[in-house]
Each structure stands twice: as C-alpha cells, then as structure tokens.
PDB file of N, CA and C in Angstrom:
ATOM      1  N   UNK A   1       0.830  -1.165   0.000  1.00  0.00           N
ATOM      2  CA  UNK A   1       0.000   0.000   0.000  1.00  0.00           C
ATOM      3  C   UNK A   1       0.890   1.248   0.000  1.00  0.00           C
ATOM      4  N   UNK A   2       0.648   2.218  -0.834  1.00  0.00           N
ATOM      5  CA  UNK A   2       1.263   3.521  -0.614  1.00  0.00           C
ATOM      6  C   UNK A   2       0.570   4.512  -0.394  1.00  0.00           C
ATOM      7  N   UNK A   3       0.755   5.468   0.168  1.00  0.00           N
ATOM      8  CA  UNK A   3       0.199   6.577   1.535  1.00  0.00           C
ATOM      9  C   UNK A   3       0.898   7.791   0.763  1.00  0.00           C
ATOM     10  N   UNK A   4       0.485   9.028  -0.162  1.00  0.00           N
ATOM     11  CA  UNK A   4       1.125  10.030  -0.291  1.00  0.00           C
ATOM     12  C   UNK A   4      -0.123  11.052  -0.372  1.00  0.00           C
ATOM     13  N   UNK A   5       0.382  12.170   0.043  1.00  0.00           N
ATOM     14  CA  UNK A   5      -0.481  13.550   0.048  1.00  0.00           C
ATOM     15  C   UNK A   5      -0.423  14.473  -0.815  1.00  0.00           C
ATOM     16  N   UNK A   6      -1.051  15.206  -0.857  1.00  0.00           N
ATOM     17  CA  UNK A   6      -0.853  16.753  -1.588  1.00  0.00           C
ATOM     18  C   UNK A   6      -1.613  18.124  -0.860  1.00  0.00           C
ATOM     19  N   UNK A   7      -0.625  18.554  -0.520  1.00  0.00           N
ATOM     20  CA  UNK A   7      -0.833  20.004   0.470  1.00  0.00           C
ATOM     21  C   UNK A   7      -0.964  21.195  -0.365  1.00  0.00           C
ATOM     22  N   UNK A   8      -2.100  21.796  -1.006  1.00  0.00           N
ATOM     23  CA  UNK A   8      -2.414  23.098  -1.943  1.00  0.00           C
ATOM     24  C   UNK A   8      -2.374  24.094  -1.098  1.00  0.00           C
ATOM     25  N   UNK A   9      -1.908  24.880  -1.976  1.00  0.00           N
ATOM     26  CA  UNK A   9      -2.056  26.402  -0.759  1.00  0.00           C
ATOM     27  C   UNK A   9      -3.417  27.042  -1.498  1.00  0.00           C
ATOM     28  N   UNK A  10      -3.657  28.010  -1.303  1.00  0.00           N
ATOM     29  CA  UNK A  10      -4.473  29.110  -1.906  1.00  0.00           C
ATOM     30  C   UNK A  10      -4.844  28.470  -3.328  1.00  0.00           C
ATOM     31  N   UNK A  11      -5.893  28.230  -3.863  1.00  0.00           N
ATOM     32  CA  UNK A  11      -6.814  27.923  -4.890  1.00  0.00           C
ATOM     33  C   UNK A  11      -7.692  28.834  -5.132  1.00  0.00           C
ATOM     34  N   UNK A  12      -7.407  29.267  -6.521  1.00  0.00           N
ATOM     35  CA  UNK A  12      -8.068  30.334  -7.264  1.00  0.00           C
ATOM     36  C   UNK A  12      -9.435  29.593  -7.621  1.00  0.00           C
ATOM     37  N   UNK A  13     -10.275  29.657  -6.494  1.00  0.00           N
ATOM     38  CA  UNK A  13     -11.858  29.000  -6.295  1.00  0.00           C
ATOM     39  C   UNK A  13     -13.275  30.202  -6.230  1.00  0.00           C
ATOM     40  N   UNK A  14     -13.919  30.023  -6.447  1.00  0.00           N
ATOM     41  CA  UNK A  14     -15.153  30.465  -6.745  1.00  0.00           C
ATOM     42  C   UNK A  14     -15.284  31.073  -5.088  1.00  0.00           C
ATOM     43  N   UNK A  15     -15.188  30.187  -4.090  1.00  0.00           N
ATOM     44  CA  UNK A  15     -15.007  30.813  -2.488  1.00  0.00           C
ATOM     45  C   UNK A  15     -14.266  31.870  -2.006  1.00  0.00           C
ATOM     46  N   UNK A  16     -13.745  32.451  -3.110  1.00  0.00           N
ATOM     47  CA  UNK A  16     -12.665  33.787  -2.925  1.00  0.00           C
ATOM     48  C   UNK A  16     -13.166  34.852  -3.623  1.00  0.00           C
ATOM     49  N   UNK A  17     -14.385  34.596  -4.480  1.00  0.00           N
ATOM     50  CA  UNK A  17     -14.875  35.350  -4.688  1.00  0.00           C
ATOM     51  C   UNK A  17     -16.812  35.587  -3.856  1.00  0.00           C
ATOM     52  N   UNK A  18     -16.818  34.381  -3.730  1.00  0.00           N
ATOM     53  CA  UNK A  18     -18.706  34.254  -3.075  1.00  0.00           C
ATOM     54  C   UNK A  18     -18.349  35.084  -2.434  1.00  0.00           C
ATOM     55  N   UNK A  19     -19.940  36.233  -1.970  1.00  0.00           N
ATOM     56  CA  UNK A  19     -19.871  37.068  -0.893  1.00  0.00           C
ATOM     57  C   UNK A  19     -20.028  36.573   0.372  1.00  0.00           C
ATOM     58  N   UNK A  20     -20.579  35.182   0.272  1.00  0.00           N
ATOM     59  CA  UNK A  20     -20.373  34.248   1.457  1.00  0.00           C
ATOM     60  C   UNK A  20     -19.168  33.448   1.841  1.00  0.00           C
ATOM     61  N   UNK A  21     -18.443  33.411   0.919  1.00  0.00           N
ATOM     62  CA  UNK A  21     -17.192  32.674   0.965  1.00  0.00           C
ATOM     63  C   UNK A  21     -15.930  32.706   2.110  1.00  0.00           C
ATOM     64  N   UNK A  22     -14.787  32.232   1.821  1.00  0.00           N
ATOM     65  CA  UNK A  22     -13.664  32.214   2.472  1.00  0.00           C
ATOM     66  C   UNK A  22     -13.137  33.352   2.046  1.00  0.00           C
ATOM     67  N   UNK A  23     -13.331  34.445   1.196  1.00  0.00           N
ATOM     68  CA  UNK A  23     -12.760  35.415   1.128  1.00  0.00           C
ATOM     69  C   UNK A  23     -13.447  36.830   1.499  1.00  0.00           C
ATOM     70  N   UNK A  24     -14.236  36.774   2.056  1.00  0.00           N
ATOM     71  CA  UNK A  24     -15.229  38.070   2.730  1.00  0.00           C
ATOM     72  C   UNK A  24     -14.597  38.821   3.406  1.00  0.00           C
ATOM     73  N   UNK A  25     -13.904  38.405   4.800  1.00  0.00           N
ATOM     74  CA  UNK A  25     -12.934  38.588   5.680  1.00  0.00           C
ATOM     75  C   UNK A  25     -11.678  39.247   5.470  1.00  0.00           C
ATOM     76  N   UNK A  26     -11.077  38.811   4.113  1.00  0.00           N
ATOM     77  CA  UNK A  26      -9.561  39.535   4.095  1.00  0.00           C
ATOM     78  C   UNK A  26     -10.140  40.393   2.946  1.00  0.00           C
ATOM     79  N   UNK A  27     -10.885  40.527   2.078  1.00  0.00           N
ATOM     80  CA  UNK A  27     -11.406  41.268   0.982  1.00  0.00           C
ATOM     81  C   UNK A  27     -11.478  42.468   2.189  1.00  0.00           C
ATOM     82  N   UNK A  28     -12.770  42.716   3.126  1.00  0.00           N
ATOM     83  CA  UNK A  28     -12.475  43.593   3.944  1.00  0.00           C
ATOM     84  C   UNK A  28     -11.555  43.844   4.634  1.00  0.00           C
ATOM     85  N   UNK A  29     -10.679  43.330   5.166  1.00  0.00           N
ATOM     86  CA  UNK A  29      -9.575  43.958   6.058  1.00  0.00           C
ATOM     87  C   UNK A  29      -8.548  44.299   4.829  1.00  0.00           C
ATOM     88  N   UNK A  30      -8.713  44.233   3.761  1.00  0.00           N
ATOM     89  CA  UNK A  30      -7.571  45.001   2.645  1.00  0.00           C
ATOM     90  C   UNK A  30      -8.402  45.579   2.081  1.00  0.00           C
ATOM     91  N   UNK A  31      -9.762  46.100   2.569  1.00  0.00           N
ATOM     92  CA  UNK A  31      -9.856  47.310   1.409  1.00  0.00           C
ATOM     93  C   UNK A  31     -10.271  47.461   0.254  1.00  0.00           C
ATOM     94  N   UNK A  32     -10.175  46.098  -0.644  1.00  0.00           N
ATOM     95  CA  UNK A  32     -10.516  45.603  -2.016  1.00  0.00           C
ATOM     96  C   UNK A  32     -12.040  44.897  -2.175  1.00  0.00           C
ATOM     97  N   UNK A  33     -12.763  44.694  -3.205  1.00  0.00           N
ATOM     98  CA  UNK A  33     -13.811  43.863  -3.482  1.00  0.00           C
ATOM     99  C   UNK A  33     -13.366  42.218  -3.245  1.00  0.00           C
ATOM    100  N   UNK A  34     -14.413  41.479  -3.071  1.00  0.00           N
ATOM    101  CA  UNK A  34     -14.066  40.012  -3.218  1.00  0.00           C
ATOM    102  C   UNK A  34     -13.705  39.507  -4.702  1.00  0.00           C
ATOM    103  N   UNK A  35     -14.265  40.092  -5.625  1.00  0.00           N
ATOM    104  CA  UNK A  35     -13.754  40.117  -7.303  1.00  0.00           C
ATOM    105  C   UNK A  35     -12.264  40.640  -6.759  1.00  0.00           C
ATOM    106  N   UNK A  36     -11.538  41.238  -6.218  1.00  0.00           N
ATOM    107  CA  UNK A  36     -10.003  42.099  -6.802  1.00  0.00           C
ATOM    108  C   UNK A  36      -9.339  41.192  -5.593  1.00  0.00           C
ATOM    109  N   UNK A  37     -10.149  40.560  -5.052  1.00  0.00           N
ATOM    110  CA  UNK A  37      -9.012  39.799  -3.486  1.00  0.00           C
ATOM    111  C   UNK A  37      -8.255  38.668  -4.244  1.00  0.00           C
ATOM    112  N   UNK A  38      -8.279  37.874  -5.416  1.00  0.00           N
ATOM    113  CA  UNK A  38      -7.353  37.202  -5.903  1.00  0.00           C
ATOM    114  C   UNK A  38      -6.774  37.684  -6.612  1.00  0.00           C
ATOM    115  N   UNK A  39      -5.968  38.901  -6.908  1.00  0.00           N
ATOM    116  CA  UNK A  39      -5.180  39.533  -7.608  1.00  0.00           C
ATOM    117  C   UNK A  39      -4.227  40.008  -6.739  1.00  0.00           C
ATOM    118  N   UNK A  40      -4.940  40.036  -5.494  1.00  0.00           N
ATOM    119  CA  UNK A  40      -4.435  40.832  -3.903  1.00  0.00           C
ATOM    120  C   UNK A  40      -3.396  40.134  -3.336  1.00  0.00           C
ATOM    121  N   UNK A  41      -3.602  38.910  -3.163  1.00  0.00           N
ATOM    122  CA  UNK A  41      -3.197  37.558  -2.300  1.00  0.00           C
ATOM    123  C   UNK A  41      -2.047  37.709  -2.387  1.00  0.00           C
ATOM    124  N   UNK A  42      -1.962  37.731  -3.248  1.00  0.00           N
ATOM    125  CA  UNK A  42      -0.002  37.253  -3.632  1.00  0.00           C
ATOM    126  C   UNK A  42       0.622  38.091  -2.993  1.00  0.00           C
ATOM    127  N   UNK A  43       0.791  39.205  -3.360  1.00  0.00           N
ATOM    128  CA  UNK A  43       1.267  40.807  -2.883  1.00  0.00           C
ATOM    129  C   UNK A  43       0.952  40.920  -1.052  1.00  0.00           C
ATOM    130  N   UNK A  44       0.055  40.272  -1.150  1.00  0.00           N
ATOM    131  CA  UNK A  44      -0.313  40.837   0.552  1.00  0.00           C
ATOM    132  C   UNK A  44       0.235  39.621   1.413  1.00  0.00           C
ATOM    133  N   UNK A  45       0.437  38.820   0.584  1.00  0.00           N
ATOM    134  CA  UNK A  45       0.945  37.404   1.661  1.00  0.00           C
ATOM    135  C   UNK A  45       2.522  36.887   1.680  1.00  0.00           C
ATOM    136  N   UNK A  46       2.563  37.732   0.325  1.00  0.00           N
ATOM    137  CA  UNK A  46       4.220  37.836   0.247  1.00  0.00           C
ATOM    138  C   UNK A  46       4.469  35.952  -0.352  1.00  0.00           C
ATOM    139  N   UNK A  47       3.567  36.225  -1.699  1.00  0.00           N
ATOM    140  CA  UNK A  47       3.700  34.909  -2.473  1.00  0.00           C
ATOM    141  C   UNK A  47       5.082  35.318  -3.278  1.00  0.00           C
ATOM    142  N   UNK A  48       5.825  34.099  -3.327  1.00  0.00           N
ATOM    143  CA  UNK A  48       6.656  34.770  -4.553  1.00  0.00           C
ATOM    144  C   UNK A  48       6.243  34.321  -5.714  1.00  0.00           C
ATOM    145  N   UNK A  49       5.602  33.700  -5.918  1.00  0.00           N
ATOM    146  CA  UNK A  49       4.961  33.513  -7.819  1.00  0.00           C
ATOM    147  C   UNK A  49       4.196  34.342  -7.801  1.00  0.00           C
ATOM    148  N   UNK A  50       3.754  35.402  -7.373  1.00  0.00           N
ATOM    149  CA  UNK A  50       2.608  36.168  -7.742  1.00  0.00           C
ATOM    150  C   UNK A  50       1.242  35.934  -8.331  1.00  0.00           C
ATOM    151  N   UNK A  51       0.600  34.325  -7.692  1.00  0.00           N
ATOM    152  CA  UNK A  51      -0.907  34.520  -8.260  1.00  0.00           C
ATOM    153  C   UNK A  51      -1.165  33.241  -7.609  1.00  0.00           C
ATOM    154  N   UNK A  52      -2.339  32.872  -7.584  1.00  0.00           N
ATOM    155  CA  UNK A  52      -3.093  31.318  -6.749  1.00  0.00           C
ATOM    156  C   UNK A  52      -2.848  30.380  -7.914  1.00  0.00           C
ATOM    157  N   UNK A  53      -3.216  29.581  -7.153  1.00  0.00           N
ATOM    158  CA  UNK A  53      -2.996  27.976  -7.389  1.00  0.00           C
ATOM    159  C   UNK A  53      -4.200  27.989  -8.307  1.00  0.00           C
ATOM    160  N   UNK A  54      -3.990  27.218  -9.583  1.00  0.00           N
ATOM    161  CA  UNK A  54      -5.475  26.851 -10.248  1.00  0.00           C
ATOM    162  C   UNK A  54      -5.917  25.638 -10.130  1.00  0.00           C
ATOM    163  N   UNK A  55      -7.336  25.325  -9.925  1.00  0.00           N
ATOM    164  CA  UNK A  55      -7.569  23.977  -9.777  1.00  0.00           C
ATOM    165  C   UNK A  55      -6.885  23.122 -10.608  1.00  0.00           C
ATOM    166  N   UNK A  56      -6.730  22.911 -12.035  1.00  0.00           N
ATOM    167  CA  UNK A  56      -6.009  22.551 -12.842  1.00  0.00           C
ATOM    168  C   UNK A  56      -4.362  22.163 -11.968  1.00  0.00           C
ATOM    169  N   UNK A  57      -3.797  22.897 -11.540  1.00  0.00           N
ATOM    170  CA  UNK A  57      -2.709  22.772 -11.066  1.00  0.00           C
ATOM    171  C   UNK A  57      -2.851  21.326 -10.132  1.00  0.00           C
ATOM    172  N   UNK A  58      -3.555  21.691  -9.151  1.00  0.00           N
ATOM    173  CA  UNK A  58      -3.678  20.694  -7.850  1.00  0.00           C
ATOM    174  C   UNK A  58      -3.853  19.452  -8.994  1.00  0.00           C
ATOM    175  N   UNK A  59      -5.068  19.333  -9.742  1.00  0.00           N
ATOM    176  CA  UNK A  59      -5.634  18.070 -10.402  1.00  0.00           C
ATOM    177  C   UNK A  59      -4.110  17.329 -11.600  1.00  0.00           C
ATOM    178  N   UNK A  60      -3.550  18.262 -11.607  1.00  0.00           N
ATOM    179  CA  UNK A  60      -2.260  17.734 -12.118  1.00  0.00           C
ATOM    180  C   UNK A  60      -1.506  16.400 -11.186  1.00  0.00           C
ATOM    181  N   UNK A  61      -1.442  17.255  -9.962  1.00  0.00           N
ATOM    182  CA  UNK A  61      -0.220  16.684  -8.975  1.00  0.00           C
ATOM    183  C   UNK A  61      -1.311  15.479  -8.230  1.00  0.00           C
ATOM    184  N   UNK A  62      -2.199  15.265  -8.701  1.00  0.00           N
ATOM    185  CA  UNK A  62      -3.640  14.006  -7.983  1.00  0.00           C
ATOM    186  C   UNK A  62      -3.089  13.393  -9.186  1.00  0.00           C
ATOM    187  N   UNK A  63      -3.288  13.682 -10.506  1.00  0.00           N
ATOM    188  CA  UNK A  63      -3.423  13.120 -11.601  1.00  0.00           C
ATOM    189  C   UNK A  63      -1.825  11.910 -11.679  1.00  0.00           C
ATOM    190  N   UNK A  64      -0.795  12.844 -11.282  1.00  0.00           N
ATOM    191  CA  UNK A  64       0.411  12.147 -10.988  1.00  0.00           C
ATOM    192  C   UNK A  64       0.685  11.454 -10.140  1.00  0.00           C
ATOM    193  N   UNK A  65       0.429  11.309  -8.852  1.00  0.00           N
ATOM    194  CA  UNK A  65       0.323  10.818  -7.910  1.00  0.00           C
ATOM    195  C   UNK A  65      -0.406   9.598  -8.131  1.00  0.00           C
ATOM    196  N   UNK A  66      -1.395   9.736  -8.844  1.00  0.00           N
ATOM    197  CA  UNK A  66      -2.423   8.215  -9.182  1.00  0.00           C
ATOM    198  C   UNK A  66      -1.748   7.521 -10.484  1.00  0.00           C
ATOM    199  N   UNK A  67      -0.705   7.732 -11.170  1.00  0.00           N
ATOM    200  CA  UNK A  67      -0.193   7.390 -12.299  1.00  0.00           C
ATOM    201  C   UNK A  67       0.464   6.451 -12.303  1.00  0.00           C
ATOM    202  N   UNK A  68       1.117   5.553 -13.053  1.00  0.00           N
ATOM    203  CA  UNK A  68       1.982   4.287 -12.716  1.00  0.00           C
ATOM    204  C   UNK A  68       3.162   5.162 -12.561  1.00  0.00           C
ATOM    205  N   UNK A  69       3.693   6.904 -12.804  1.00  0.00           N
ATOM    206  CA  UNK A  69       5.171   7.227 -13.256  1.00  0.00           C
ATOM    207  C   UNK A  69       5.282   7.157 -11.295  1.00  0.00           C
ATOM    208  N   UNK A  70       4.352   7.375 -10.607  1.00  0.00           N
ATOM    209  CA  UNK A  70       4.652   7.303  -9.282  1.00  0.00           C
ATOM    210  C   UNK A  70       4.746   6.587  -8.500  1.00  0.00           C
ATOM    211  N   UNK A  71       4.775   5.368  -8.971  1.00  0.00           N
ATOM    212  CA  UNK A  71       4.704   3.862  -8.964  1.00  0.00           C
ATOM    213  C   UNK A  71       5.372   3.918  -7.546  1.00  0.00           C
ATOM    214  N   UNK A  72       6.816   4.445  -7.943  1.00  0.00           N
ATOM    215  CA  UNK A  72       7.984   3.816  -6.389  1.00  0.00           C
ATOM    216  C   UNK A  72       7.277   4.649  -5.298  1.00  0.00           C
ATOM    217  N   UNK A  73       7.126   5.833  -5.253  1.00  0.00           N
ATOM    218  CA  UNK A  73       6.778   7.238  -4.578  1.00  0.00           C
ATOM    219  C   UNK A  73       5.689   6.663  -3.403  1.00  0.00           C
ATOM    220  N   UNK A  74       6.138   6.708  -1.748  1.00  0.00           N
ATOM    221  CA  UNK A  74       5.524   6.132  -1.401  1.00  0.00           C
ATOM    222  C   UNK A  74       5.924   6.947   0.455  1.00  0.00           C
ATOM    223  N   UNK A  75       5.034   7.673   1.145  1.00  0.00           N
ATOM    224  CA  UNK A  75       4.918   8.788   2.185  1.00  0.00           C
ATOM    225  C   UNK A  75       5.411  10.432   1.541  1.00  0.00           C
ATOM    226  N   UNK A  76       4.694  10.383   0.367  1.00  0.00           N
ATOM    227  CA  UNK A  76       5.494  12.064  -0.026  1.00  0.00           C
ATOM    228  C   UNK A  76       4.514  12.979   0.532  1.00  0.00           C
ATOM    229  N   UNK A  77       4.631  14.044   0.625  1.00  0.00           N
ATOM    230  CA  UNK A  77       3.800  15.640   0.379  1.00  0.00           C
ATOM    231  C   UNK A  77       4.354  16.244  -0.539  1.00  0.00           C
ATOM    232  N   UNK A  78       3.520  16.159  -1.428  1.00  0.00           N
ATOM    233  CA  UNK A  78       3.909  17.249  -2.983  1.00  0.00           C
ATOM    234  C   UNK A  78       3.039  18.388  -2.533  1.00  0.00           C
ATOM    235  N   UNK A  79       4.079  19.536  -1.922  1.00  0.00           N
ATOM    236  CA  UNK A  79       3.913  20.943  -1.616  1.00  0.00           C
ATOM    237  C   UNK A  79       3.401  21.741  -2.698  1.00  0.00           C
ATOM    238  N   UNK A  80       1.922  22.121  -3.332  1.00  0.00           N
ATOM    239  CA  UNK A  80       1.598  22.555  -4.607  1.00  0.00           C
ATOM    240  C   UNK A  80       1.040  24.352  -3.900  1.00  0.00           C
ATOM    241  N   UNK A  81       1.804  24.609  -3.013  1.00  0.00           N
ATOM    242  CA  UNK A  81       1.404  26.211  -2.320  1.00  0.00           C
ATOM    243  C   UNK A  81       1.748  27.119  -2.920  1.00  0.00           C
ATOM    244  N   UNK A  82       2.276  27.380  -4.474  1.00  0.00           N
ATOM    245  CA  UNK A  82       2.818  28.074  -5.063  1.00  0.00           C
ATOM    246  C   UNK A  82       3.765  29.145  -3.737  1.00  0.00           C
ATOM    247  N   UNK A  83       4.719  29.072  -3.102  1.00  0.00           N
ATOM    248  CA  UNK A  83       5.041  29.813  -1.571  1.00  0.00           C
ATOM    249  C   UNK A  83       4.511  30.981  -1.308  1.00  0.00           C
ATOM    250  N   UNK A  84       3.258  30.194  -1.087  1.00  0.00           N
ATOM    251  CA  UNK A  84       1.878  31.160   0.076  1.00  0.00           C
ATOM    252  C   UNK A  84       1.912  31.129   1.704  1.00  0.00           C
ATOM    253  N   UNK A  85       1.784  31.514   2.052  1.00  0.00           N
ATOM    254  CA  UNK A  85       2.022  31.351   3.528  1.00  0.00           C
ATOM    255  C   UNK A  85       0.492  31.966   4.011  1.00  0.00           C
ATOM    256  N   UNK A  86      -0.920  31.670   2.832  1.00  0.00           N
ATOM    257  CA  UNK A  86      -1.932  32.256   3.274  1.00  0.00           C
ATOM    258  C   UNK A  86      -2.294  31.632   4.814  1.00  0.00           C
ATOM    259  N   UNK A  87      -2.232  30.472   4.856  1.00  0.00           N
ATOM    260  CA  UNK A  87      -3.432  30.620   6.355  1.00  0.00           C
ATOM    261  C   UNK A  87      -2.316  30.970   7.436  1.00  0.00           C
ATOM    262  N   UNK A  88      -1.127  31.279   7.524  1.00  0.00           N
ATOM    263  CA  UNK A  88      -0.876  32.583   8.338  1.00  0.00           C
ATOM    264  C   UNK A  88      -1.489  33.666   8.417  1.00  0.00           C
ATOM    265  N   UNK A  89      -1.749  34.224   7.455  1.00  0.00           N
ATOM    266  CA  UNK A  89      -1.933  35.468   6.799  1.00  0.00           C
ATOM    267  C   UNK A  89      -3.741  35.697   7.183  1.00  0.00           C
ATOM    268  N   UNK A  90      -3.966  35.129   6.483  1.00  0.00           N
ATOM    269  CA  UNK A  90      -5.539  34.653   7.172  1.00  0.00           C
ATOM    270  C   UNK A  90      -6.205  33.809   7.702  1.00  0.00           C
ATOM    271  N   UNK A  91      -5.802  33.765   8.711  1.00  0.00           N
ATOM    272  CA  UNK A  91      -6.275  32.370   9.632  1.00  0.00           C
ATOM    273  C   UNK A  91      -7.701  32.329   9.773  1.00  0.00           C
ATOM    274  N   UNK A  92      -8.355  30.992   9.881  1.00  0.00           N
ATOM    275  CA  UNK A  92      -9.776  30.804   9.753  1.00  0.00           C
ATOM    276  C   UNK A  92     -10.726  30.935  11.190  1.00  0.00           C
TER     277      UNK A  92
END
C-alpha cells in the first residue's frame, strides 16, 4: 500500500470570490472587493509567484500521484502552495 499527500495552498476557487465565501474577511480587512481579493493575495501574503494555485494545477499533482510514473513514490507531500504562507496570513 502507498500513503502520499498533496498540500495546496491558496486555490483560485469560486469561495474567494462568493460574498459568502472564504474570502469576505480579508477582501475587507484590505480594502478591495471580493472580485479584486485574488489579484491581492499574492502581494499581501508575500507569495513569490505572484498569483493562486489553479484547480487545474492541484488536479495535475492528484493526476500524478495516481499514475503508474509514481509507482515507487511512497509517504510524499507534494507541496503545490505556489510559496503562500496564506493561512498565516488569514487564519480561519
């Protein structure tokens, strides 16, 4: 049996924009709309790629992970946080 993870940071999701969402909270405490808070993130969290994670991205590193090329690969965390340090930044 093999056991591996994948740890996403920040995902450029529909919840960063809902007015109910996970992004209501820091949209207000910066000032910006919930539309302009994923343009924000990066800059305010001190990402160095400058932008979120796309679902696409994460479904890559699932997609690999389930593949025969990962065959040997066996207790990893494939770190896909583009270096976000959001839930510091905004803790829940």
């Amino acid at each position: 049996m093999r056991i591996n993870t994948i740890s996403p940071g920040a995902v450029r999701t529909a919840r960063w924009e809902n007015p109910d969402g996970h992004g209501a909270e820091p949209a207000r405490s910066m000032g910006v709309t919930q539309e302009e808070l994923p343009a924000q993130i990066p800059a305010a969290t001190g990402m160095t790629t400058g932008r979120l994670l796309e679902p696409s991205e994460v479904a890559t590193a699932v997609a690999h992970l389930a593949s025969p090329l990962a065959a040997a690969m066996s207790g990893a965390d494939l770190l896909t946080s583009r270096s976000c340090p959001i839930l510091r930044a905004f803790p829940g």
